[in-house]
C-alpha atoms as a PDB file:
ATOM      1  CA  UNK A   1      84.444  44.540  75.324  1.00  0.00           C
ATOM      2  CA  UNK A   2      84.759  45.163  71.642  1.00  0.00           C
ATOM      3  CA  UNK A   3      81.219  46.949  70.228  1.00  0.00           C
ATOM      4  CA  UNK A   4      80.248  44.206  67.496  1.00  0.00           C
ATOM      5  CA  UNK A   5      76.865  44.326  66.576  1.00  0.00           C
ATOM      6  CA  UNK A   6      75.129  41.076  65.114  1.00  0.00           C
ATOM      7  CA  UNK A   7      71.225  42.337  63.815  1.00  0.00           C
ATOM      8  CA  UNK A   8      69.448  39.009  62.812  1.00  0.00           C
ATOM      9  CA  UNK A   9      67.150  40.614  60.244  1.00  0.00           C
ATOM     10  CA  UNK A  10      68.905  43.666  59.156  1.00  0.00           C
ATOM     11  CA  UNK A  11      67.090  44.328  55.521  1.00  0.00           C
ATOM     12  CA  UNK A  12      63.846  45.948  56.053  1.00  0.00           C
ATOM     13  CA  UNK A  13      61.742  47.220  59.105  1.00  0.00           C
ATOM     14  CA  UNK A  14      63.217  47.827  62.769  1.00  0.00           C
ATOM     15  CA  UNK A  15      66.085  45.577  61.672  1.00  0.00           C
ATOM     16  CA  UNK A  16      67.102  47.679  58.909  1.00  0.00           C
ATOM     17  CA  UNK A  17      67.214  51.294  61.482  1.00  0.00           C
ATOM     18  CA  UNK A  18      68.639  49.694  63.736  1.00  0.00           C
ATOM     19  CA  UNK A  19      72.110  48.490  61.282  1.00  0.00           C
ATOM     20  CA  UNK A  20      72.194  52.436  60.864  1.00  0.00           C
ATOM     21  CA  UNK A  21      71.403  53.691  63.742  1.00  0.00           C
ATOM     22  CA  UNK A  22      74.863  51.558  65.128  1.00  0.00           C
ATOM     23  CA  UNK A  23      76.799  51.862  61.829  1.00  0.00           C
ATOM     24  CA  UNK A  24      76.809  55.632  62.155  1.00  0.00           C
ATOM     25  CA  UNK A  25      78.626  55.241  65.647  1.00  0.00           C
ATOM     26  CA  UNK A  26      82.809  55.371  64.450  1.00  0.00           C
ATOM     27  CA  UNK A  27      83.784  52.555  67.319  1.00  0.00           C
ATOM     28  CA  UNK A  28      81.005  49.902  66.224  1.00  0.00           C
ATOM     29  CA  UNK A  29      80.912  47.105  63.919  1.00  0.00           C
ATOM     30  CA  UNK A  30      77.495  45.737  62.692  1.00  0.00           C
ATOM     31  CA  UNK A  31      77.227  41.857  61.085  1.00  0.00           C
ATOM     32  CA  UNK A  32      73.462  42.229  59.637  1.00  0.00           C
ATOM     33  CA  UNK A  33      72.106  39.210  58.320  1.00  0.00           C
ATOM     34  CA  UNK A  34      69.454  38.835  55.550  1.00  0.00           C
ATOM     35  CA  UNK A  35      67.657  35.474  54.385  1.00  0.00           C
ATOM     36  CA  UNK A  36      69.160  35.654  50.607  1.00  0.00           C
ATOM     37  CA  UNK A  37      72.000  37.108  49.075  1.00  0.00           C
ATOM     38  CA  UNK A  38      73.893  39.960  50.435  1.00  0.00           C
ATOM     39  CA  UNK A  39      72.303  43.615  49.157  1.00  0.00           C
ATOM     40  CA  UNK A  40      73.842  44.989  46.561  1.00  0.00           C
ATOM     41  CA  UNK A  41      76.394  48.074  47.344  1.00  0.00           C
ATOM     42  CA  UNK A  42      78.447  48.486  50.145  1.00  0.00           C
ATOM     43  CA  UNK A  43      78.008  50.362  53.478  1.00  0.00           C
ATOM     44  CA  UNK A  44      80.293  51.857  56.087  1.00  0.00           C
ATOM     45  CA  UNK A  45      80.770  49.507  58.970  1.00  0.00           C
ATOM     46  CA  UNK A  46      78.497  46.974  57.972  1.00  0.00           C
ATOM     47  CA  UNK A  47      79.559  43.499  56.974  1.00  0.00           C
ATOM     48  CA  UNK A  48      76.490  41.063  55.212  1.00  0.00           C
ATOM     49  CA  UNK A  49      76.024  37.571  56.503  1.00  0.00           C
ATOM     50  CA  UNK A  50      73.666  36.083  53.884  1.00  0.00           C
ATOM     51  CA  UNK A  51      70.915  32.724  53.705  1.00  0.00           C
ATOM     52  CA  UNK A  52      70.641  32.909  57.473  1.00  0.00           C
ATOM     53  CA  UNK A  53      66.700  32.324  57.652  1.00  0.00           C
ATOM     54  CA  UNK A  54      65.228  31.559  61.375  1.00  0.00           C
ATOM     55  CA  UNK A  55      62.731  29.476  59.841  1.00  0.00           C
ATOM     56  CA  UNK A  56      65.119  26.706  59.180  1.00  0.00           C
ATOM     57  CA  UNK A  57      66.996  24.207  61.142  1.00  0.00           C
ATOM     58  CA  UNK A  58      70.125  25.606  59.796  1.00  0.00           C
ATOM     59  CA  UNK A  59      69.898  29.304  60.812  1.00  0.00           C
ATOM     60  CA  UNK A  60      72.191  29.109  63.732  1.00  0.00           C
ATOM     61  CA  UNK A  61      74.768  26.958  62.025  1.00  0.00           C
ATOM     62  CA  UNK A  62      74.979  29.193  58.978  1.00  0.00           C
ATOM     63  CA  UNK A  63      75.304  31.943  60.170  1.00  0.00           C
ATOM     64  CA  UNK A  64      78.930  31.071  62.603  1.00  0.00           C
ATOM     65  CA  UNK A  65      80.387  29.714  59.663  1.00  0.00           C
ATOM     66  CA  UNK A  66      80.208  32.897  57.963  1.00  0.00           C
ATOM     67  CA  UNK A  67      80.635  35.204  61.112  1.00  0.00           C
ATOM     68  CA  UNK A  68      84.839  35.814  61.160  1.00  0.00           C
ATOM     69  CA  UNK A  69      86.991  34.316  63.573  1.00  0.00           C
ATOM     70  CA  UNK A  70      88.486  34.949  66.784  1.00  0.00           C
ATOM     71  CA  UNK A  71      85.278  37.823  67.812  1.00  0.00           C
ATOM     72  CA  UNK A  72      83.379  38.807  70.463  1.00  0.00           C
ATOM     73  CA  UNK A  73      79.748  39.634  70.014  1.00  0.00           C
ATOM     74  CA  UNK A  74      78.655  42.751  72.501  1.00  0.00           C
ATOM     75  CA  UNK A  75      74.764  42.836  71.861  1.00  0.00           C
ATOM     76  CA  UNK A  76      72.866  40.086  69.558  1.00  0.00           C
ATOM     77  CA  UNK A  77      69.750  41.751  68.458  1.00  0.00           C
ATOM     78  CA  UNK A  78      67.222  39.015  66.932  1.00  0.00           C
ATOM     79  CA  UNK A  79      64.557  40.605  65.164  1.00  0.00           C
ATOM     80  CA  UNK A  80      63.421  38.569  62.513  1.00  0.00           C
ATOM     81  CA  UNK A  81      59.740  38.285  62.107  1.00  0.00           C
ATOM     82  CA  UNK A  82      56.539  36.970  60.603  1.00  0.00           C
ATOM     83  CA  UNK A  83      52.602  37.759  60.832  1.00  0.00           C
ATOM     84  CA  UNK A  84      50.276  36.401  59.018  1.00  0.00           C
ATOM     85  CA  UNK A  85      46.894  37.596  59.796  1.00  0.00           C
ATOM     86  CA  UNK A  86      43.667  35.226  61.861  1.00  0.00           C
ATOM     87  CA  UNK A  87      40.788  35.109  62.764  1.00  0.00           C
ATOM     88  CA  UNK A  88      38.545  32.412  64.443  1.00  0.00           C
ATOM     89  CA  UNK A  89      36.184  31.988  61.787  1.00  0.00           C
ATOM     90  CA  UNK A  90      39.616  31.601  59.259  1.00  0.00           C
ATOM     91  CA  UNK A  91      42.453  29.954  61.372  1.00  0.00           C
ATOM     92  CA  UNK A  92      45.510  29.259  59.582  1.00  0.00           C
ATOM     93  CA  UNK A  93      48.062  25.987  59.994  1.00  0.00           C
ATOM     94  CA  UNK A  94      50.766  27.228  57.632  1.00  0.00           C
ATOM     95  CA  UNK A  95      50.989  30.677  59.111  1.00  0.00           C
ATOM     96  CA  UNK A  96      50.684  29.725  62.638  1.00  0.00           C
ATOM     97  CA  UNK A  97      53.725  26.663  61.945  1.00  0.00           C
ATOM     98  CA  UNK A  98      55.772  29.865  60.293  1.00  0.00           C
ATOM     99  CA  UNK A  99      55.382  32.236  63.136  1.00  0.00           C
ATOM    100  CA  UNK A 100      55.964  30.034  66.101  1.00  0.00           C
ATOM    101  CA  UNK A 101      59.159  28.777  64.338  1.00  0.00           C
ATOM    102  CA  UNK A 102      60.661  32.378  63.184  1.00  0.00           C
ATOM    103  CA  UNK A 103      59.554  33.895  66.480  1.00  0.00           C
ATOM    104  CA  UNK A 104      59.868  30.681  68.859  1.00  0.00           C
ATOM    105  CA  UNK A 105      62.332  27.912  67.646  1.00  0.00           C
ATOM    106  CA  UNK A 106      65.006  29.838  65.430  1.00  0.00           C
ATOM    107  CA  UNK A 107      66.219  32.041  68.142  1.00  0.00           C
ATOM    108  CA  UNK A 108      67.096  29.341  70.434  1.00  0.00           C
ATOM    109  CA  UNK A 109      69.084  27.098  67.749  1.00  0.00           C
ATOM    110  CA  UNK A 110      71.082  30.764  66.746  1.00  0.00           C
ATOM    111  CA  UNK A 111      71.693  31.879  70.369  1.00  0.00           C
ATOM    112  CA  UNK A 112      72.804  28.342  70.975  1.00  0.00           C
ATOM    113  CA  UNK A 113      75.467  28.246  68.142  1.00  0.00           C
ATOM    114  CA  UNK A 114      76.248  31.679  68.812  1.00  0.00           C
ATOM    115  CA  UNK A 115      77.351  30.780  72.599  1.00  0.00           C
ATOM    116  CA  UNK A 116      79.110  27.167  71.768  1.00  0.00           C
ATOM    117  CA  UNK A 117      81.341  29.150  68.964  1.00  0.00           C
ATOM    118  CA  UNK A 118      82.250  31.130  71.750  1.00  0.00           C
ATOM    119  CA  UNK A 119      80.857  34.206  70.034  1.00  0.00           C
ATOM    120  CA  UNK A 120      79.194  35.371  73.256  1.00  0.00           C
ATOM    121  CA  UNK A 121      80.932  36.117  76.687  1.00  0.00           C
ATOM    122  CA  UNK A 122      80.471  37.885  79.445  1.00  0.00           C
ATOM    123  CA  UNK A 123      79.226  41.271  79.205  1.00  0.00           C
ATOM    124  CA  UNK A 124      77.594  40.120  76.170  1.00  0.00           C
ATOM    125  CA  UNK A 125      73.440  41.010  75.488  1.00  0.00           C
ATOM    126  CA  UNK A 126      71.233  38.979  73.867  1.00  0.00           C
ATOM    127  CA  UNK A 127      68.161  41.599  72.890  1.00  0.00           C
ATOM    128  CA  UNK A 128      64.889  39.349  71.698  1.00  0.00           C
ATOM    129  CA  UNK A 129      62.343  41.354  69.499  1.00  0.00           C
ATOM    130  CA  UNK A 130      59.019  40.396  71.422  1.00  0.00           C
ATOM    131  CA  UNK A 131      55.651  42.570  71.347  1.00  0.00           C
ATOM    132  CA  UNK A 132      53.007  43.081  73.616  1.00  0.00           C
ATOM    133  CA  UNK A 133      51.107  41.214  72.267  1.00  0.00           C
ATOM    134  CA  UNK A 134      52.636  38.208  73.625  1.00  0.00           C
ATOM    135  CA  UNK A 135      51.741  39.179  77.368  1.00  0.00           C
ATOM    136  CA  UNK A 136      49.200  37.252  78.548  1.00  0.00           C
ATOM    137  CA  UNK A 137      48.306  39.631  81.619  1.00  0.00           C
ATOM    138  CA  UNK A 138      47.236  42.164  78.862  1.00  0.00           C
ATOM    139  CA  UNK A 139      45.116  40.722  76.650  1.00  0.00           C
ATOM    140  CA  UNK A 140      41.618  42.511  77.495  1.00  0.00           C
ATOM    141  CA  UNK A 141      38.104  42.636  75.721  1.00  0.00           C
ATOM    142  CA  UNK A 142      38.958  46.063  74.814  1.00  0.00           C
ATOM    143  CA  UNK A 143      40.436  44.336  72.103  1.00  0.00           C
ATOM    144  CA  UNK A 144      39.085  40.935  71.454  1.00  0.00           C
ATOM    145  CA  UNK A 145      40.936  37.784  70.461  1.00  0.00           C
ATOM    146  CA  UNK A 146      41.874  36.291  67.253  1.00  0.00           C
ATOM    147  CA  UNK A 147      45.092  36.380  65.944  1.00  0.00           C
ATOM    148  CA  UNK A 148      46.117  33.239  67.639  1.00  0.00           C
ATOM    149  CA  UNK A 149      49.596  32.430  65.544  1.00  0.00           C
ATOM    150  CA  UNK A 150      50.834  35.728  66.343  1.00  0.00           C
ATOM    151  CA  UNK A 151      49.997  36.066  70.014  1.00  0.00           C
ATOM    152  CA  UNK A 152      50.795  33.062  71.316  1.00  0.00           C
ATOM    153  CA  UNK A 153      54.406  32.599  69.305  1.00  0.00           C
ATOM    154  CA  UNK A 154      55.106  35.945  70.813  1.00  0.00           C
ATOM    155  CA  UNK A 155      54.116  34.423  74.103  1.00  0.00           C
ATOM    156  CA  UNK A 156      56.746  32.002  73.316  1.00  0.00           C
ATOM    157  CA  UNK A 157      59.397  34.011  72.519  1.00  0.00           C
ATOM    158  CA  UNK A 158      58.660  35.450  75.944  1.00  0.00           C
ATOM    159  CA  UNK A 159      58.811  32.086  77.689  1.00  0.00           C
ATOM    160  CA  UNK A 160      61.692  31.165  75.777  1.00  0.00           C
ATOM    161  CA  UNK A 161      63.801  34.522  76.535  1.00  0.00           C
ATOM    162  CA  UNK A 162      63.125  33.776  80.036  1.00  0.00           C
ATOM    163  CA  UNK A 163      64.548  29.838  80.374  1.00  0.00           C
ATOM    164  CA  UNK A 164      67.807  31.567  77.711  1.00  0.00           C
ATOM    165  CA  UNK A 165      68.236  34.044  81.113  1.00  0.00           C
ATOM    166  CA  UNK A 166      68.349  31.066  83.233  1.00  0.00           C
ATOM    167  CA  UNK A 167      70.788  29.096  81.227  1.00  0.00           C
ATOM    168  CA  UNK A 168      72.994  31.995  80.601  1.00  0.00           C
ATOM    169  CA  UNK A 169      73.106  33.908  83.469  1.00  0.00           C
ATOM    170  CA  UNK A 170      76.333  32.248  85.067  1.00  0.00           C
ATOM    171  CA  UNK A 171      78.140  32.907  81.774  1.00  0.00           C
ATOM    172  CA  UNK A 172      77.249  36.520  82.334  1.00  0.00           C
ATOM    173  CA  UNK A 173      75.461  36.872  79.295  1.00  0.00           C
ATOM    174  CA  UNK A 174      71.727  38.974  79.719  1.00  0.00           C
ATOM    175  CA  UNK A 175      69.317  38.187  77.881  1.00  0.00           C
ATOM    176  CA  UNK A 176      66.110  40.681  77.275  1.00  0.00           C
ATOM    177  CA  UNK A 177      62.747  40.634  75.706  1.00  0.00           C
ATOM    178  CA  UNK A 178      61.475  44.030  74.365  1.00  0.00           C
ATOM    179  CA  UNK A 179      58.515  45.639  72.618  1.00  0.00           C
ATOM    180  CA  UNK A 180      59.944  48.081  70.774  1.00  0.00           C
ATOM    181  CA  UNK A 181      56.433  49.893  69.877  1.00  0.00           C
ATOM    182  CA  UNK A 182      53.800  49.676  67.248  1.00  0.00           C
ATOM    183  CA  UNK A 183      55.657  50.304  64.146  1.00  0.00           C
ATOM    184  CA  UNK A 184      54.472  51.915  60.670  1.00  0.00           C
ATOM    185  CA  UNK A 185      56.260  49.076  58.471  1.00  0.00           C
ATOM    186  CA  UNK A 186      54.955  46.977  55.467  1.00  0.00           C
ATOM    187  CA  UNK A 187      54.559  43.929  57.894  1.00  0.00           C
ATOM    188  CA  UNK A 188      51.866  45.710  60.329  1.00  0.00           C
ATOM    189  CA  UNK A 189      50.307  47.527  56.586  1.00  0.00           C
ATOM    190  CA  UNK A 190      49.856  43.949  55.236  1.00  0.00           C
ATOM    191  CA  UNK A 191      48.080  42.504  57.752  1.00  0.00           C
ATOM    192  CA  UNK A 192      45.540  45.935  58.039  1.00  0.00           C
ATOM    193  CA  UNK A 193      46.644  47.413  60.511  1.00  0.00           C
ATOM    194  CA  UNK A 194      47.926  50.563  58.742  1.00  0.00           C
ATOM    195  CA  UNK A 195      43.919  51.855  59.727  1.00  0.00           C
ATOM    196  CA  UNK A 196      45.432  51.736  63.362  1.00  0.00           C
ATOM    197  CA  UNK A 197      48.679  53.481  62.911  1.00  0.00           C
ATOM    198  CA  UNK A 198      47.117  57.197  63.824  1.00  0.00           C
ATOM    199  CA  UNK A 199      44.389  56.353  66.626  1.00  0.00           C
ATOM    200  CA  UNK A 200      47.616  53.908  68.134  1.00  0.00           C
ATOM    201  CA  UNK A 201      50.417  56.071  68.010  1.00  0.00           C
ATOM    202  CA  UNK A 202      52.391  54.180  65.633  1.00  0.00           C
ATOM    203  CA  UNK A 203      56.007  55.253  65.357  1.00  0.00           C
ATOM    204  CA  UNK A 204      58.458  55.066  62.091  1.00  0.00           C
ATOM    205  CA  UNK A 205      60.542  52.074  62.839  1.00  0.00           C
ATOM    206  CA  UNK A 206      63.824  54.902  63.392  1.00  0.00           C
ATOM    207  CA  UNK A 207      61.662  55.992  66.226  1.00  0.00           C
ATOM    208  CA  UNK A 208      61.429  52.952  67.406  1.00  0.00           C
ATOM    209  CA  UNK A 209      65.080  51.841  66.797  1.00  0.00           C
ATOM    210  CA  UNK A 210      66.517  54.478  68.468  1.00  0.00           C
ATOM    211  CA  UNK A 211      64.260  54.024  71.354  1.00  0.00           C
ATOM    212  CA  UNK A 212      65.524  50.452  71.616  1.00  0.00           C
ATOM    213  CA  UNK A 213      69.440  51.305  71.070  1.00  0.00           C
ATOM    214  CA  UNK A 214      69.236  53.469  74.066  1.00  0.00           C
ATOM    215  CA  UNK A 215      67.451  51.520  76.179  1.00  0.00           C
ATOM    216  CA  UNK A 216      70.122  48.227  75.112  1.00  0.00           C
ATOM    217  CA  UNK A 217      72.770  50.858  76.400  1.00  0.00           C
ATOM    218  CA  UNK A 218      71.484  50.766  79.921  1.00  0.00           C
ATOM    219  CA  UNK A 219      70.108  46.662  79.805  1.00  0.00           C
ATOM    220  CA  UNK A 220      72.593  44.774  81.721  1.00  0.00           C
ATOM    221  CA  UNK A 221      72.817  41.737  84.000  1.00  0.00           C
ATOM    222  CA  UNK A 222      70.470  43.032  86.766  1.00  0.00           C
ATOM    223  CA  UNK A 223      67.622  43.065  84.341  1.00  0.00           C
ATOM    224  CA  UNK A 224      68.414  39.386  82.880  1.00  0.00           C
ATOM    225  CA  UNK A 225      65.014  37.850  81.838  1.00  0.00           C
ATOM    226  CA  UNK A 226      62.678  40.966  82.156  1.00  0.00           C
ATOM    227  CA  UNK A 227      60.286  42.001  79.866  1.00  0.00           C
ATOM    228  CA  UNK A 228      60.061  46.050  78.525  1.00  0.00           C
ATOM    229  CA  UNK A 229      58.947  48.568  76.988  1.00  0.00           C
ATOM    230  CA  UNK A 230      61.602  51.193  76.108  1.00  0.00           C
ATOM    231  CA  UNK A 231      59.045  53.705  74.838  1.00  0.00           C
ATOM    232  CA  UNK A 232      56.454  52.674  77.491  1.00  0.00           C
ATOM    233  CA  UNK A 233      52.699  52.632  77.567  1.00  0.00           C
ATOM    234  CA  UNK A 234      51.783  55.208  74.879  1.00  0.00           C
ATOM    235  CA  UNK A 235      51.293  52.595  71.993  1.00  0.00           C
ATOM    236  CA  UNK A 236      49.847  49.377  74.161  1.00  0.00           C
ATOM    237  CA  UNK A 237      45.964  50.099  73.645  1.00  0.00           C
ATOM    238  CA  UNK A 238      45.252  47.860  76.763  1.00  0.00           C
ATOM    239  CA  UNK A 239      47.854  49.372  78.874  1.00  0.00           C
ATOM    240  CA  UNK A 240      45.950  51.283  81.344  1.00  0.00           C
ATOM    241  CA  UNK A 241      43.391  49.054  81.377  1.00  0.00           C
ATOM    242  CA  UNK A 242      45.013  46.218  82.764  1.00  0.00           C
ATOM    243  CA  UNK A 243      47.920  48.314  84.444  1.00  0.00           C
ATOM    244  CA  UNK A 244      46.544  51.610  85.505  1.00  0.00           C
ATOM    245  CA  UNK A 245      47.485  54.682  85.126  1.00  0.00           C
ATOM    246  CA  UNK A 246      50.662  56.976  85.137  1.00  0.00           C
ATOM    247  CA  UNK A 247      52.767  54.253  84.087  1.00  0.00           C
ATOM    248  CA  UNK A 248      56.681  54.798  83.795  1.00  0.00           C
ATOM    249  CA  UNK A 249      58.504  54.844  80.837  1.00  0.00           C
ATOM    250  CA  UNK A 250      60.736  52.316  80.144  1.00  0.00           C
ATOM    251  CA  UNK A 251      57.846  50.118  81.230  1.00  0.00           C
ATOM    252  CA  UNK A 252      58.731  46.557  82.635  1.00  0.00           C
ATOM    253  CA  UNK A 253      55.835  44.779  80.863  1.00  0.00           C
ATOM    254  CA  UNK A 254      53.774  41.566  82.416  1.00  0.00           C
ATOM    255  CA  UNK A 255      54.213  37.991  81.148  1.00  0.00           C
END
């Protein structure tokens, strides 16, 4: 299969390592998409695909009208994302509709357009930016609730990888859900949790990306559905708590 690379979310954060990290390989060809015009400049082996936002009802549409034709997508990588910061005294409806439709509804409508446009096939890997914080099994008193948007749209995403697997399995295409580690980025500073970065072994986001491109290189079929951790336990604070110790690395993470 041909090694074209679609990021969904390519201009800042994981998204943005990870359209360099595969447009320094010679034999790859990354489509990165970003929610407003194309960045200014050009660069090697990258091709723009612009005003594809996740939040709308449009994402999936606009973006295979601009994607060229006849091609074959080897690895989708959908890492768009939003977090607006909770608590339970200060709930909020706005943020909470925003995450649970970047993180929850807008990947289904673009992997659905993706695979009726015939842009997927088999061999193909769909890769779903998920966190840890959408397990279930480890949320733990060690470190309390709140945050309700964000968990529970990651939660989501989880539930909705999983039915993707089921519906795409026969076509051959695997789909995976991944936390790719507790990242250093402007998204995790704005919400405060730059004060956690040291204590929780926060990574850059090229740590992280190349983490995740290696792991993607070994993700096939057999682990259709699953749930992981390429860079393991280190950065989940409620990992041995709930798990144990000792723990592997990749980790296959609990819903």
């Amino acid at each position: 299969m041909t090694n074209n690379i679609l990021i969904v979310g390519a201009t800042r954060g994981l998204g943005a390592s990870l359209r360099s990290i595969y447009a320094s390989k010679p034999s790859t060809k990354v489509f990165a998409t970003t929610r407003l015009n194309r960045p200014s400049g050009s660069e090697h082996n990258v091709s723009w695909v612009s005003f594809v936002d996740v939040s709308r009802p449009d994402a999936g549409q606009m973006l295979v009208e601009q994607l060229p034709s006849p091609l074959k997508l080897s690895t989708v990588i959908i890492t768009a994302g939003y977090f607006g910061f909770e608590t339970f005294d200060n709930p909020d409806w706005e943020k909470q509709v925003k995450m649970y439709t970047t993180s929850a509804i807008g990947p289904v409508f673009v992997v659905q357009n993706l695979v009726k446009a015939g842009l997927l096939d088999k061999g193909s890997k769909v890769i779903l930016v998920s966190s840890e914080s959408g397990s279930i099994t480890l949320r733990h008193e060690k470190e309390g609730g709140g945050n309700y948007g964000h968990h529970a749209s990651k939660s989501a995403l989880n539930m909705v990888g999983k039915l993707l697997s089921l519906d795409l399995k026969d076509k051959g295409i695997a789909v995976g859900l991944v936390h790719p580690g507790f990242m250093r980025t402007e998204m995790t500073k704005s919400v405060g949790f730059d004060k956690y970065w040291d204590a929780g072994g926060a990574v850059t986001p090229d740590e992280a990306g190349r983490s995740l491109a290696s792991f993607i290189e070994t993700f096939d079929i057999s682990k259709t559905g699953q749930f992981w951790a390429p860079r393991g336990p280190g950065d989940i604070g409620t990992a041995e708590a709930v798990l144990g110790s000792n723990l592997p690395t990749p980790l296959q993470l609990p819903w």
